[in-house]
Protein backbone atom coordinates (compact mmCIF):
# COMPACT_ATOMS: atom_id res chain seq x y z
CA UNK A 1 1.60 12.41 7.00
CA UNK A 2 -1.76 13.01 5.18
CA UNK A 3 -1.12 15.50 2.18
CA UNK A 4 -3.74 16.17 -0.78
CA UNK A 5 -3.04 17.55 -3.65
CA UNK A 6 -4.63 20.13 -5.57
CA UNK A 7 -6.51 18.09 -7.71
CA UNK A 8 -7.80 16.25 -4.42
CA UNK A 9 -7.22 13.36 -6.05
CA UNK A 10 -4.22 11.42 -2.65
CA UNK A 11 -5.32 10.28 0.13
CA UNK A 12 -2.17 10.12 1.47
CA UNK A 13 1.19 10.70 0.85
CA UNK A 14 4.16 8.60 1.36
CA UNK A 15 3.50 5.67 4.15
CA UNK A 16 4.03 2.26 4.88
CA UNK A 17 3.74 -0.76 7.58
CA UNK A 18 6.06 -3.49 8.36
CA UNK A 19 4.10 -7.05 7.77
CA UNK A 20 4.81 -10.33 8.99
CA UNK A 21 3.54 -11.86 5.83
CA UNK A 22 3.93 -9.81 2.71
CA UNK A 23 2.02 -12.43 0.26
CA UNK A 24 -0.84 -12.27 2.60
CA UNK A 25 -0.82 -8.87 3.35
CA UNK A 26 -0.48 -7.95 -0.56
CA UNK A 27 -3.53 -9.64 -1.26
CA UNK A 28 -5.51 -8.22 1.44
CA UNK A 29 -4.18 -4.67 0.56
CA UNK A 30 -4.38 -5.22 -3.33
CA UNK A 31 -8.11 -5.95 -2.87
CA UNK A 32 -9.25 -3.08 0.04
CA UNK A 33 -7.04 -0.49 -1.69
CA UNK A 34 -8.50 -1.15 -5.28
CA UNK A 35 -11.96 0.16 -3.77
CA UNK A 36 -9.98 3.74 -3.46
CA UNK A 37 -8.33 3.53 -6.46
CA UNK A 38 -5.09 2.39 -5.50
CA UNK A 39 -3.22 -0.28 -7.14
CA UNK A 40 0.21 -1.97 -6.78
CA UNK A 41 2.92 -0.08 -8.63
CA UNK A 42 5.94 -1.04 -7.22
CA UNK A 43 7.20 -4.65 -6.09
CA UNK A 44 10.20 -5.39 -4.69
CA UNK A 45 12.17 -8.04 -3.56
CA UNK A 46 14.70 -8.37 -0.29
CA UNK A 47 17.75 -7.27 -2.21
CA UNK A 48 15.56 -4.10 -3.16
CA UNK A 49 15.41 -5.44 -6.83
CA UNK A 50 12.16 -5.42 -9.06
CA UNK A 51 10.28 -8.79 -7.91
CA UNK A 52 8.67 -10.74 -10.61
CA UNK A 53 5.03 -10.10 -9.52
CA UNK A 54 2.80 -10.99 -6.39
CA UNK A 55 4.01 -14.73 -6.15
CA UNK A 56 7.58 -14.15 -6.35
CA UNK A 57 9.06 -15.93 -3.22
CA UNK A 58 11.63 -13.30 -2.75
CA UNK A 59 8.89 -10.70 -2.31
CA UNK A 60 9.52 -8.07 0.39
CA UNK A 61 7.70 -5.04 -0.17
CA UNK A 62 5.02 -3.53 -2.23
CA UNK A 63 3.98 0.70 -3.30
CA UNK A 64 0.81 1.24 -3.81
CA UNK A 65 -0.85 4.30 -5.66
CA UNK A 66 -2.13 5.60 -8.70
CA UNK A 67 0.51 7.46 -10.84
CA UNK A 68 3.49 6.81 -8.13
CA UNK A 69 3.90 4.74 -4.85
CA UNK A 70 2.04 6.70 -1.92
CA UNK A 71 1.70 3.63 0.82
CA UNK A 72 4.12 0.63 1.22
CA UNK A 73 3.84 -2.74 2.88
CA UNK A 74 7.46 -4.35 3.65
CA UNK A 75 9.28 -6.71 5.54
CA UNK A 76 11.91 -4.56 6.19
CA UNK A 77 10.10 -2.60 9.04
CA UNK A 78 9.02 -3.92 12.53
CA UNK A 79 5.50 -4.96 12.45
CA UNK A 80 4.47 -5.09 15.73
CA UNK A 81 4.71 -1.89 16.65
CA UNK A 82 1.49 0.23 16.96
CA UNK A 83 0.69 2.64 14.02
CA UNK A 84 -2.12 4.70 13.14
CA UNK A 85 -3.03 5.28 9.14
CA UNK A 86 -6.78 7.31 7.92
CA UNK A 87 -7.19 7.00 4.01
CA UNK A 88 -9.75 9.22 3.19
CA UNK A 89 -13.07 8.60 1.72
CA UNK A 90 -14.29 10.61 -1.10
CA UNK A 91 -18.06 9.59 -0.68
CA UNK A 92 -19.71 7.03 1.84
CA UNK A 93 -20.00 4.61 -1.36
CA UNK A 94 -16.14 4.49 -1.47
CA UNK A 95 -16.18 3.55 2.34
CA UNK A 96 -18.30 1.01 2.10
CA UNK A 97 -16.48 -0.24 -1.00
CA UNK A 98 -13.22 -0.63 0.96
């Protein structure tokens, strides 16, 4: 569900994907998501506590956005289903970025 606010400022507002391999996809997603201004918030491990940063083994999901989580990665959630997400692109620069 894409929602902006006022300010224009989200791309999107609250979604996630289930992932095979969290510390993989973290890095890929801390890296592409960066180029729209999105950062990891939130890290969590599989007993829902706070996990001790990107390396912890007990990593299981991960928020992303600026002020508060707006997109998740977790292992909780089947990931081979077939899902569709659009973040959108403030300028061509920023798509080219990501």
């Amino acid at each position: 569900m894409a929602l902006l606010q006022k300010d224009n400022h989200w791309r999107l507002d609250h979604t996630g994907i289930g992932v095979a391999d969290i510390h993989t996809s973290a890095k890929f997603y801390d890296s592409v998501l960066a180029s729209s201004g999105l950062h990891p918030l939130v890290r969590l491990t599989r007993s829902f506590g706070a996990a001790s940063g990107g390396d912890d083994p007990e990593l299981a999901g991960v928020g992303y956005g600026v002020s508060y989580p707006i997109f998740w990665i977790d292992v909780f959630h089947p990931h081979s289903v077939k899902q569709h997400i659009a973040f959108r692109a403030l300028s061509r620069t920023e798509v080219e970025a990501f």
